[in-house]
Protein backbone atom coordinates (compact mmCIF):
# COMPACT_ATOMS: atom_id res chain seq x y z
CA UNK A 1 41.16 128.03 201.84
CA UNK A 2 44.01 130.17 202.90
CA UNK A 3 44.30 133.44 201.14
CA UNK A 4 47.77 134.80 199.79
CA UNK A 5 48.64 137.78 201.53
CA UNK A 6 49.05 140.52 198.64
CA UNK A 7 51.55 141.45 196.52
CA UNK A 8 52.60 145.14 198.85
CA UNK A 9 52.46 142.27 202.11
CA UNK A 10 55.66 140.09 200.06
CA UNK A 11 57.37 142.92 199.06
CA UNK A 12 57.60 144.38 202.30
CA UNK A 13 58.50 141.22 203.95
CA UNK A 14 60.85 140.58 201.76
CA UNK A 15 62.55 144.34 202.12
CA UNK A 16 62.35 143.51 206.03
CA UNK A 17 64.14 139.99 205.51
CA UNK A 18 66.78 141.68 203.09
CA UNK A 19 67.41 144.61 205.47
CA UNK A 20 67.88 142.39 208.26
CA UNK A 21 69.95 140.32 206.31
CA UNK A 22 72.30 143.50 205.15
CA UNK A 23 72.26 144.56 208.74
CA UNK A 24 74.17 141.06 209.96
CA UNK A 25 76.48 140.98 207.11
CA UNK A 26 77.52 144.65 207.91
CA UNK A 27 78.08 143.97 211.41
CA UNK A 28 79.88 140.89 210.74
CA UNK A 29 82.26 142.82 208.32
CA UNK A 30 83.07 145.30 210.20
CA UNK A 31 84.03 143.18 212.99
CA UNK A 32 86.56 141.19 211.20
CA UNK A 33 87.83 144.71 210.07
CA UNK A 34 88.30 145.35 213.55
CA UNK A 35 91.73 145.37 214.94
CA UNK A 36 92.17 143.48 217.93
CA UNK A 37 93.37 145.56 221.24
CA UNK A 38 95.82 144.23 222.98
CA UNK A 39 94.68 144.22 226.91
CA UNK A 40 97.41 142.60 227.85
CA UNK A 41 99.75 144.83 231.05
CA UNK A 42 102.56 145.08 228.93
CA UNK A 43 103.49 148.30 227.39
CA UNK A 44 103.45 148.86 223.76
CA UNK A 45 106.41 150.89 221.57
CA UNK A 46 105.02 153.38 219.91
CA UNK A 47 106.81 156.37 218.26
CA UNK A 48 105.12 159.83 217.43
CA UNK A 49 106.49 159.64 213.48
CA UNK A 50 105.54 156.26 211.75
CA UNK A 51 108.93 156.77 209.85
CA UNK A 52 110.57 156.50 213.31
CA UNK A 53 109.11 153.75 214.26
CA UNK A 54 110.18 151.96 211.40
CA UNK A 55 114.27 153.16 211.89
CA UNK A 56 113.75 152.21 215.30
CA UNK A 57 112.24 148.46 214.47
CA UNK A 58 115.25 148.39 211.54
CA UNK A 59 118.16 149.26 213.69
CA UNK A 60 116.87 146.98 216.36
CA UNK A 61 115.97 144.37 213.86
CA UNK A 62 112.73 144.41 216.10
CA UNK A 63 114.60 142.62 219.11
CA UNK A 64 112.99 143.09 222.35
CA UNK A 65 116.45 142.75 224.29
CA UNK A 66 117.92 145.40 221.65
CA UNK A 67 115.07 148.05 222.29
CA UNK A 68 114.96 147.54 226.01
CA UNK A 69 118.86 148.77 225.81
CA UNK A 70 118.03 151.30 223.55
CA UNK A 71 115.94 152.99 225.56
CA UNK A 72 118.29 152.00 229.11
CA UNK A 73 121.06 154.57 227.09
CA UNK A 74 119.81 157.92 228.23
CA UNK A 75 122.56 159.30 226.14
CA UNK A 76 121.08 157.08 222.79
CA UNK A 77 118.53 159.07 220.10
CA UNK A 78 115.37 157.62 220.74
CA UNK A 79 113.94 158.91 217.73
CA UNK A 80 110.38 159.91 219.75
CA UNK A 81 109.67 156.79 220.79
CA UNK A 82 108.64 155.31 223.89
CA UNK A 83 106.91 152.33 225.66
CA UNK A 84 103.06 153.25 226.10
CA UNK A 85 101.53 151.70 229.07
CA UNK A 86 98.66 149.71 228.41
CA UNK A 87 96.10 151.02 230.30
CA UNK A 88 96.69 154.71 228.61
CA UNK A 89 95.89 152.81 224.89
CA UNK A 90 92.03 154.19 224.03
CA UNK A 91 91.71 152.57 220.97
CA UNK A 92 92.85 152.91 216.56
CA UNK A 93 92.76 156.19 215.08
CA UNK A 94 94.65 155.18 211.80
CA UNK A 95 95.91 151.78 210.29
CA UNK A 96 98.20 151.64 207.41
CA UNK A 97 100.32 148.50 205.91
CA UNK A 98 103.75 149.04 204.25
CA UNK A 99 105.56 146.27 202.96
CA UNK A 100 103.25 143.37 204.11
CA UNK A 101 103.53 145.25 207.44
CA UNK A 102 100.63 146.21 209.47
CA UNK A 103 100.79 149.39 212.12
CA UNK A 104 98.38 150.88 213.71
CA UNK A 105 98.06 155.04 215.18
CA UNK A 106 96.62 154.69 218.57
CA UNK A 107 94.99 156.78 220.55
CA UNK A 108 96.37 157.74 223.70
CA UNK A 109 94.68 159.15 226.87
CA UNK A 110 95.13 162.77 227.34
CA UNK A 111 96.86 163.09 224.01
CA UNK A 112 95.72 164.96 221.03
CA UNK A 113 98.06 163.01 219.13
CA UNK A 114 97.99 159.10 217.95
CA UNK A 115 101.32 156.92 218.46
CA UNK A 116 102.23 154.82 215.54
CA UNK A 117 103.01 151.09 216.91
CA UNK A 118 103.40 147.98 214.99
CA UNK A 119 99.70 145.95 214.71
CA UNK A 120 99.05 142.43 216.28
């Protein structure tokens, strides 16, 4: 006959299974909280003020075409804003939503700073 292993044996199992179990859920929700980078070559518009960004996206209605002029005019306000390349993008320092829209403060290279851009 088998003996059962005692009671301190289960309880410690079980803590082990229930940690381990913890331990996936946690990563698992914090990876769906993660944003997702763009690594794509493209350059990203970003603005130092998150207020700017948003006139900026309002008087351009968000229109690539519109921006690209925008920022062609050397002689138009361009409220602190600029296309980020890329490859200087580190990573999310903040994330807000206003309105049902997401942005994101990322962290540039060599920058003290984050650069508000709109989250994808």
């Amino acid at each position: 006959m088998r003996s059962r292993p005692s009671s301190s044996a289960a309880f410690r199992w079980a803590g082990l299974l229930a940690a381990a179990v913890l331990a996936i859920a946690s990563a698992r929700a914090a990876e769906k909280g993660k944003p997702a980078l763009r690594r794509t070559a493209e350059p990203v518009l970003s603005c130092g003020a998150l207020a700017n960004l948003r006139l900026l996206m309002r008087d351009t209605r968000g229109d690539p075409a519109a921006i690209a002029a925008l920022f062609a005019d050397p002689k138009a306000d361009h409220l602190g804003c600029a296309m980020t390349p890329a490859d200087r993008i580190e990573g999310v320092a903040d994330r807000v939503t206003i309105g049902g829209t997401p942005y994101s403060c990322l962290k540039v290279k060599d920058s003290a700073v984050c650069r508000w851009a709109e989250a994808h």
